[in-house]
C-alpha atoms as a PDB file:
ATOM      1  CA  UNK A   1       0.000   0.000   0.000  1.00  0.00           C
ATOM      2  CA  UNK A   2       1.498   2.885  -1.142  1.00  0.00           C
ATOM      3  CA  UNK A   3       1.603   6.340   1.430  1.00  0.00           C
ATOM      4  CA  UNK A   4      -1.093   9.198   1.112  1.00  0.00           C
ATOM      5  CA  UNK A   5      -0.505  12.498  -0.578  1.00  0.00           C
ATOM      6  CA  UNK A   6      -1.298  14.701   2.189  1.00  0.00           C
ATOM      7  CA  UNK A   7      -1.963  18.446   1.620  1.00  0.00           C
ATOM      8  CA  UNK A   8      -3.186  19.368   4.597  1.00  0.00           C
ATOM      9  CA  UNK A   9      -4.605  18.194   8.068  1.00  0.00           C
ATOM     10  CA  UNK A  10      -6.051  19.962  11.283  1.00  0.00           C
ATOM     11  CA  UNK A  11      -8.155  18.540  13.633  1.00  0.00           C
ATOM     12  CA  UNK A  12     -11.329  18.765  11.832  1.00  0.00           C
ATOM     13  CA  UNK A  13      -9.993  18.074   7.974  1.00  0.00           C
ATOM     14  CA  UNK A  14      -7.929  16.646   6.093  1.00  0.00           C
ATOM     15  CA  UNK A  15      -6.966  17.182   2.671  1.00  0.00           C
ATOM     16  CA  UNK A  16      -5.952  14.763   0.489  1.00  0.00           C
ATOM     17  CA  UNK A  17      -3.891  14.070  -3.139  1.00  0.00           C
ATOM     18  CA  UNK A  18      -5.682  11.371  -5.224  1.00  0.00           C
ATOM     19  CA  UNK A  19      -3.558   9.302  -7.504  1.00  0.00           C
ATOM     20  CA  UNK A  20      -5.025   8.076 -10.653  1.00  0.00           C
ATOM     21  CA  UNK A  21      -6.158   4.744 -10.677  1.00  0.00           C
ATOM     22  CA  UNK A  22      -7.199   4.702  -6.773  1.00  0.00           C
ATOM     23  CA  UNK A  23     -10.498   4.371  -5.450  1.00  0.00           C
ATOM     24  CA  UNK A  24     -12.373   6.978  -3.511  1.00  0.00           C
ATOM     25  CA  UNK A  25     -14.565   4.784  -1.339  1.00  0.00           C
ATOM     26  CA  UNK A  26     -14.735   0.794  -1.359  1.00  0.00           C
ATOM     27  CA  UNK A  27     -16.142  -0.992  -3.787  1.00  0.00           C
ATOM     28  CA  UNK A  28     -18.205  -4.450  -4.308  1.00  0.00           C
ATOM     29  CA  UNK A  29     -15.783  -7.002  -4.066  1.00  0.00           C
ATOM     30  CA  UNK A  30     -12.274  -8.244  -1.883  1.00  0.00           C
ATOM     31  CA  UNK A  31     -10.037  -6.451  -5.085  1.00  0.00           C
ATOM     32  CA  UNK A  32     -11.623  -3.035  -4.502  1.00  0.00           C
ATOM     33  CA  UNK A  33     -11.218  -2.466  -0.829  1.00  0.00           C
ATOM     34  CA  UNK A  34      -7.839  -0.690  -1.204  1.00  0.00           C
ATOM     35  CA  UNK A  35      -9.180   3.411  -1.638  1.00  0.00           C
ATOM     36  CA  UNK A  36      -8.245   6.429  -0.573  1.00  0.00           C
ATOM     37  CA  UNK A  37     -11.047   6.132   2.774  1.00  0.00           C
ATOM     38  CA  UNK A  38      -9.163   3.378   3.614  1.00  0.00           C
ATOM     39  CA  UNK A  39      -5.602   4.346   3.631  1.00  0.00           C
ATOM     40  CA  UNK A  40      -6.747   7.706   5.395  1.00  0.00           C
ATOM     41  CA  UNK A  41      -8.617   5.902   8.154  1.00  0.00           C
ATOM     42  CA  UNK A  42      -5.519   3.787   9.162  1.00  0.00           C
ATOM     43  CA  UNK A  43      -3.574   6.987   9.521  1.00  0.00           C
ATOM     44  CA  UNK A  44      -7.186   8.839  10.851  1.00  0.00           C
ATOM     45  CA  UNK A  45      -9.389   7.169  12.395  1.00  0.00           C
ATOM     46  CA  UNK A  46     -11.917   9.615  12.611  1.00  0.00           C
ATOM     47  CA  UNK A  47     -11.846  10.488   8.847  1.00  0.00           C
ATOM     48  CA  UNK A  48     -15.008  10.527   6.654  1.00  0.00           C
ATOM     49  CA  UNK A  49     -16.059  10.778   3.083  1.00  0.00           C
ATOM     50  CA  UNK A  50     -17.397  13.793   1.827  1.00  0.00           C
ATOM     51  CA  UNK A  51     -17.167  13.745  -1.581  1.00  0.00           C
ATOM     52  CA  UNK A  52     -15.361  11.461  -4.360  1.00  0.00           C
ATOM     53  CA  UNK A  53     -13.478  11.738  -7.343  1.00  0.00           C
ATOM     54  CA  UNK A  54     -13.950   8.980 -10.148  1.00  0.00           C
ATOM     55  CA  UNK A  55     -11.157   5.949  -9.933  1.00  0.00           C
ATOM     56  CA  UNK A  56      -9.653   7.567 -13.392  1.00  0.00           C
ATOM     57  CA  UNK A  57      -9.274  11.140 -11.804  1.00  0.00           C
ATOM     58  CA  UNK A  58      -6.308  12.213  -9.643  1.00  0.00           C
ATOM     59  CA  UNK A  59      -6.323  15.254  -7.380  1.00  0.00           C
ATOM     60  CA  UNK A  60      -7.823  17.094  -4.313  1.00  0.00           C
ATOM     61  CA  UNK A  61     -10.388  15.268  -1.811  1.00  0.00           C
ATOM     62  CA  UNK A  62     -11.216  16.756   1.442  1.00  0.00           C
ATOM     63  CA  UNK A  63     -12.520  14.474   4.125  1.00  0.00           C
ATOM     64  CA  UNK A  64     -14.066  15.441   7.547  1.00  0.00           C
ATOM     65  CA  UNK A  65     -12.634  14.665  10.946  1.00  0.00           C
ATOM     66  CA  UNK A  66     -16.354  13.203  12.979  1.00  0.00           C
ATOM     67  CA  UNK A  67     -19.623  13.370  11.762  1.00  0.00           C
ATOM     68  CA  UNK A  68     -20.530  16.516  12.576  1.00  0.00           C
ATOM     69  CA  UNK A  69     -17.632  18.314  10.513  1.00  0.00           C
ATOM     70  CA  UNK A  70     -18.979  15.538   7.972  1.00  0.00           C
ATOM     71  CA  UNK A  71     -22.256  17.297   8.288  1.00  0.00           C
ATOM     72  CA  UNK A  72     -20.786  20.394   7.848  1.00  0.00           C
ATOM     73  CA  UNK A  73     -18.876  20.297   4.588  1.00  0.00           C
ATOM     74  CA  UNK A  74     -21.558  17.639   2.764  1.00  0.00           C
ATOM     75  CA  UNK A  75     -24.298  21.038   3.312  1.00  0.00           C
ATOM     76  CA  UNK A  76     -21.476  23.151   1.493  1.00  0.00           C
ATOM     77  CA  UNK A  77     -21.105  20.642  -1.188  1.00  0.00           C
ATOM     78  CA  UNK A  78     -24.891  20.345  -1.089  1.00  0.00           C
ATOM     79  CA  UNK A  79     -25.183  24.129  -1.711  1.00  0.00           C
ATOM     80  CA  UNK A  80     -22.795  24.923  -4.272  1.00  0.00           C
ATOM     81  CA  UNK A  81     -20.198  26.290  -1.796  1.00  0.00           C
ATOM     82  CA  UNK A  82     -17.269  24.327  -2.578  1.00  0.00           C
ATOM     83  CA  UNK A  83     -15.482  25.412  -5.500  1.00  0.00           C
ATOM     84  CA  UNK A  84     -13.318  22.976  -7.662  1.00  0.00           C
ATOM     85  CA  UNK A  85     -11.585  23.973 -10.647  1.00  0.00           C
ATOM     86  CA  UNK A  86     -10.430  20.708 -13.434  1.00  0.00           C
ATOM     87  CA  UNK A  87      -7.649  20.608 -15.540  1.00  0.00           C
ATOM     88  CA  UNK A  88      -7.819  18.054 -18.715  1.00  0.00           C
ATOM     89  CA  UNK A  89      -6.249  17.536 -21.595  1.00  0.00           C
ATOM     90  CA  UNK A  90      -9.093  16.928 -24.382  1.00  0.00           C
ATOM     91  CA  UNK A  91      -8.849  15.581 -28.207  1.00  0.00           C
ATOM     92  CA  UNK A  92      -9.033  18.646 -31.082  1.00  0.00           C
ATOM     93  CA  UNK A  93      -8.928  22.347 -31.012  1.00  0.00           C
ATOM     94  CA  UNK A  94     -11.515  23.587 -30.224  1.00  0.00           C
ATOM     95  CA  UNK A  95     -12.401  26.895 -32.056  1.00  0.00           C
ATOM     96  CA  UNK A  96     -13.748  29.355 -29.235  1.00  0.00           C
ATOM     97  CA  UNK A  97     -11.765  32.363 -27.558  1.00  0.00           C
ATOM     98  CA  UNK A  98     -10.244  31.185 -23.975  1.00  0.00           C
ATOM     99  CA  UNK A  99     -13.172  32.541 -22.065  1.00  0.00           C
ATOM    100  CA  UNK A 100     -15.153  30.955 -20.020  1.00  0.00           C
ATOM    101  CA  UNK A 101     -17.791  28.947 -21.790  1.00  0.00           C
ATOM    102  CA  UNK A 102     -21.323  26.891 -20.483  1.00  0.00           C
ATOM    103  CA  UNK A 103     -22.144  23.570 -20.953  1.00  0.00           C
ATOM    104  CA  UNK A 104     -25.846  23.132 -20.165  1.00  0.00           C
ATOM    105  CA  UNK A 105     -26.856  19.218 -21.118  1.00  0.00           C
ATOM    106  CA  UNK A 106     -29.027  16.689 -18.460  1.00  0.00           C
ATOM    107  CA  UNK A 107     -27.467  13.889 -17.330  1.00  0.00           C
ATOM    108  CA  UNK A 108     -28.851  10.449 -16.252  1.00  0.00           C
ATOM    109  CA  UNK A 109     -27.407   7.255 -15.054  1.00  0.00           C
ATOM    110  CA  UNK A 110     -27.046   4.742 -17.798  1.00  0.00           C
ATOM    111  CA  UNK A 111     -28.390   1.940 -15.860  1.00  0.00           C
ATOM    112  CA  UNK A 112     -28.262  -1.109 -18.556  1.00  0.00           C
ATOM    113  CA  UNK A 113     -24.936   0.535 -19.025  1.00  0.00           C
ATOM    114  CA  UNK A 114     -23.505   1.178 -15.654  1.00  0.00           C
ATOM    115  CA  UNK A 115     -21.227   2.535 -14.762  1.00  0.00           C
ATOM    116  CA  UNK A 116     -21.886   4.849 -17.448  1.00  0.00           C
ATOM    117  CA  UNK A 117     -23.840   7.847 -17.565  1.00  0.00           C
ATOM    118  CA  UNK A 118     -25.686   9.586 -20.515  1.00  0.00           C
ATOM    119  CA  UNK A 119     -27.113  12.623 -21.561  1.00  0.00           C
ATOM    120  CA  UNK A 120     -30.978  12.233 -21.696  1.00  0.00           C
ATOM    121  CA  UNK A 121     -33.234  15.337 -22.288  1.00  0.00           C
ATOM    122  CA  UNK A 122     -36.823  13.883 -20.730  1.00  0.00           C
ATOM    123  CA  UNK A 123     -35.218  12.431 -17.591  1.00  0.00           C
ATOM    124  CA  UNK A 124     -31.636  13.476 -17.298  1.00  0.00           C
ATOM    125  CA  UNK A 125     -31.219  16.180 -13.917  1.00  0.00           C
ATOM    126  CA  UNK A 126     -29.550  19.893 -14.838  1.00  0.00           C
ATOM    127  CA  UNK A 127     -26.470  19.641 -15.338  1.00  0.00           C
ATOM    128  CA  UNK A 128     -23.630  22.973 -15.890  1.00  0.00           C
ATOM    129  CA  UNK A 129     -19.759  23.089 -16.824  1.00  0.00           C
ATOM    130  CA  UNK A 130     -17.961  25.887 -17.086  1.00  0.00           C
ATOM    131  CA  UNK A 131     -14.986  25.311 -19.318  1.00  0.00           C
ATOM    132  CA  UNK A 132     -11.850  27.477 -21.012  1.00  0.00           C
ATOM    133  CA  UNK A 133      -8.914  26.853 -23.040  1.00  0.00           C
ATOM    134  CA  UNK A 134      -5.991  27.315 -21.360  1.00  0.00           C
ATOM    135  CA  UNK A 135      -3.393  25.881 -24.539  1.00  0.00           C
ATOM    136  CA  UNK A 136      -3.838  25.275 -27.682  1.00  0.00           C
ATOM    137  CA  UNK A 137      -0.237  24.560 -28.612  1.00  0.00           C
ATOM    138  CA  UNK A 138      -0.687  20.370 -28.358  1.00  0.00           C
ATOM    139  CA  UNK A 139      -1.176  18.588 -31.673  1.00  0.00           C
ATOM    140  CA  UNK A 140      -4.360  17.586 -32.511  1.00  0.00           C
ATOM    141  CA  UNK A 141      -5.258  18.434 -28.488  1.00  0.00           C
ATOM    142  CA  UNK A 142      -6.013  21.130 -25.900  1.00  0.00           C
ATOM    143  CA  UNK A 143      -5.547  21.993 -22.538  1.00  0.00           C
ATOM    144  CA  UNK A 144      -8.623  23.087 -20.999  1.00  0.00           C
ATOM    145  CA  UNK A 145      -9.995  23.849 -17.065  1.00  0.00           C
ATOM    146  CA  UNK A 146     -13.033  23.334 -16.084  1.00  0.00           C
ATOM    147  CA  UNK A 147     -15.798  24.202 -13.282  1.00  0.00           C
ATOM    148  CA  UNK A 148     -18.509  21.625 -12.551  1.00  0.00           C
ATOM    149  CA  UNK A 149     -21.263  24.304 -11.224  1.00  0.00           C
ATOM    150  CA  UNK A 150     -23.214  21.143 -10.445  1.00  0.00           C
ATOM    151  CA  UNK A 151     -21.927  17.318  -9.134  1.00  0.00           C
ATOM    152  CA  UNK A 152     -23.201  14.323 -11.282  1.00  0.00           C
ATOM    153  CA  UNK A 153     -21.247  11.216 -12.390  1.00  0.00           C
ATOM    154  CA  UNK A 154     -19.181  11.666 -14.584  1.00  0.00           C
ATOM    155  CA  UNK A 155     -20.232  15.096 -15.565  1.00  0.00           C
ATOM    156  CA  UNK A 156     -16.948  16.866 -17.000  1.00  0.00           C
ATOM    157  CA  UNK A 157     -16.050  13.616 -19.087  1.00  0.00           C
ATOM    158  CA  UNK A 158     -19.601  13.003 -20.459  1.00  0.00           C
ATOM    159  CA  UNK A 159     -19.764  17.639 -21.019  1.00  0.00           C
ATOM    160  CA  UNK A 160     -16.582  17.483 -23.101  1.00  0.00           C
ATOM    161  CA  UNK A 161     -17.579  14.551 -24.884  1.00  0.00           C
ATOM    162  CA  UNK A 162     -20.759  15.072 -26.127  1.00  0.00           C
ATOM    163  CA  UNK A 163     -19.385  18.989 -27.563  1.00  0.00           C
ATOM    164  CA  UNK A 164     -17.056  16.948 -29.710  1.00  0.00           C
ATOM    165  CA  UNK A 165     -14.154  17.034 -27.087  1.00  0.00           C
ATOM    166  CA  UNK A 166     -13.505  13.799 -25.131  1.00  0.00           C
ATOM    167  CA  UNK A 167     -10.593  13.903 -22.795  1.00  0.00           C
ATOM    168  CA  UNK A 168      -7.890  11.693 -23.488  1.00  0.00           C
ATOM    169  CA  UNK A 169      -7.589   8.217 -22.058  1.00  0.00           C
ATOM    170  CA  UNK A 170     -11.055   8.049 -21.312  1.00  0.00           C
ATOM    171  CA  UNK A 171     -11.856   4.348 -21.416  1.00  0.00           C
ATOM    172  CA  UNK A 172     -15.684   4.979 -21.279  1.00  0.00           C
ATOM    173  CA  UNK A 173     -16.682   7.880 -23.328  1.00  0.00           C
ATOM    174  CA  UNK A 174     -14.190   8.795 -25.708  1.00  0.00           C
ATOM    175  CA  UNK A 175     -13.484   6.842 -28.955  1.00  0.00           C
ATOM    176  CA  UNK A 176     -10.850   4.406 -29.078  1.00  0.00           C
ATOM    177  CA  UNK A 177      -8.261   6.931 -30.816  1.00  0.00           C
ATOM    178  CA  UNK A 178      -8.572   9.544 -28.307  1.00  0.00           C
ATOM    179  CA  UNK A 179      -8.697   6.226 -25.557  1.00  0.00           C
ATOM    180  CA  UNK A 180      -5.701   5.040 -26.666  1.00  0.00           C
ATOM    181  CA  UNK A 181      -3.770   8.696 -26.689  1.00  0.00           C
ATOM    182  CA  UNK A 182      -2.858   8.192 -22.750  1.00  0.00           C
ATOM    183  CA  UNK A 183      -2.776   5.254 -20.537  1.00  0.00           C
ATOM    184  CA  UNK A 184      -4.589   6.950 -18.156  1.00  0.00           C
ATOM    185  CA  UNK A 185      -7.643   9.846 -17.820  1.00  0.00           C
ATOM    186  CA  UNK A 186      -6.069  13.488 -18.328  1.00  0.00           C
ATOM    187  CA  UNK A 187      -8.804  14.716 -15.569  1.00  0.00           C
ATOM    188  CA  UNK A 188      -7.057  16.134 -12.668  1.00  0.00           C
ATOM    189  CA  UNK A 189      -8.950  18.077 -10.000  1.00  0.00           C
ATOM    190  CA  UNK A 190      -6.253  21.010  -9.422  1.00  0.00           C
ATOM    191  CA  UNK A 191      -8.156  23.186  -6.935  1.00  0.00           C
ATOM    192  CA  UNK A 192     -10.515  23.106  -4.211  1.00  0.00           C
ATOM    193  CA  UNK A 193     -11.594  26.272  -2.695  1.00  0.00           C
ATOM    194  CA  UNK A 194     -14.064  26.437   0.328  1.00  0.00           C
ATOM    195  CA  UNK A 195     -14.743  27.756   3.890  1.00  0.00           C
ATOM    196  CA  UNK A 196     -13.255  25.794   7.208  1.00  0.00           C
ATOM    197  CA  UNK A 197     -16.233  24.213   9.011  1.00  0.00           C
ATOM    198  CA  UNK A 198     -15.367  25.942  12.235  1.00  0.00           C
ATOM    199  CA  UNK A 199     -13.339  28.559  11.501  1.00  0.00           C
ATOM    200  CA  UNK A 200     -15.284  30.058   8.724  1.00  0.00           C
ATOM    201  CA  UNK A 201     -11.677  31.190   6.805  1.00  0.00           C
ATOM    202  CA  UNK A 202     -11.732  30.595   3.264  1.00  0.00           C
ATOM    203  CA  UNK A 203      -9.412  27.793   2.461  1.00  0.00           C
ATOM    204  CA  UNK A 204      -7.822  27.211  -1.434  1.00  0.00           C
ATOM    205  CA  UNK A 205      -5.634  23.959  -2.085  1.00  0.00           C
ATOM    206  CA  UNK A 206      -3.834  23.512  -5.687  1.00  0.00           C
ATOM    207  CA  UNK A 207      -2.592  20.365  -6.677  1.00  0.00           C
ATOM    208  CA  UNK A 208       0.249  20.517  -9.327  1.00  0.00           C
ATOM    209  CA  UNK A 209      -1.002  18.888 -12.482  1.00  0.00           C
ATOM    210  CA  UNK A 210       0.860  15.202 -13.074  1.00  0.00           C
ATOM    211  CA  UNK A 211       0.645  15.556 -16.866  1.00  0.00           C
END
């Protein structure tokens, strides 16, 4: 088991550095126990999910120190108070000025596809991404960050996909050719921006991007 990434730690969080491949929470199964809850408890024992980044994505996850800072931070998540900013690396160029930009497309859980999620207009939930080029000077490929203003599965892959953008390495939305341009997702959650759950101070971590 290799050692956590830590950020940060007090005695009511603790702020974490996901690797890529690494699971958030446990899964079904003896092979998916190893996750980032896991390796944090041992060192923690008070530590708590809040939130959860997909397997594929590397980068910041805070967790809560007790139940009631757990309570806390999941209303701030729950209210839009948390702010995360993305960085990705996605196939083409795409031909917009490096503003920021809305993606505005429901999402729905693909259930006779799971663990796959779709866009669905009738019964997919609102869904927003704010997204911006920040280089253009890859071949064939752009460097792009984005802001989930809302939290479903999979939401910044399946956003950049269906514009005609997947992010490399994606083994479940992009195309094979864009799939096989990395070994691994270029989705890396950079920075995480929100308020202490005692101390009311506005916190920012940044996480240096790995590729």
């Amino acid at each position: 088991m290799s050692a956590l990434d830590l950020v940060y730690v007090d005695d009511q969080i603790i702020v974490l550095n996901k690797a890529s491949g690494l699971l958030s929470v446990p899964g079904r199964g003896e092979d998916k126990q190893d996750c980032l809850i896991t390796r944090a408890q041992q060192e923690w024992p008070d530590a708590l999910t809040v939130h959860r980044l997909d397997m594929a994505t590397s980068g910041l996850v805070v967790m809560a120190r007790g139940p009631d800072i757990q309570r806390v931070l999941s209303q701030a998540f729950a209210l839009r108070e948390v702010y995360k900013t993305y960085e990705a690396i996605v196939a083409g160029l795409p031909n917009v000025s490096e503003t920021w930009h809305d993606i505005q497309l429901p999402l729905i859980i693909d259930w006779p596809n799971r663990p796959r999620s779709k866009v669905d207009w009738e019964q997919g939930k609102p869904s927003h991404t704010q997204w911006r080029v920040k280089h253009s000077n890859l071949t064939n490929a752009t460097r792009v960050e984005l802001q989930p203003i809302t939290g479903r599965t999979h939401q910044l892959r399946l956003h950049m996909m269906a514009i005609g953008h997947a992010i490399l390495g994606d083994a479940l939305y992009a195309p094979p050719e864009v799939q096989a341009l990395s070994s691994r997702l270029l989705l890396h959650a950079r920075i995480l921006r929100f308020k202490h759950p005692v101390t009311a101070k506005w916190m920012v971590f940044e996480s240096k991007v790995p590729f």
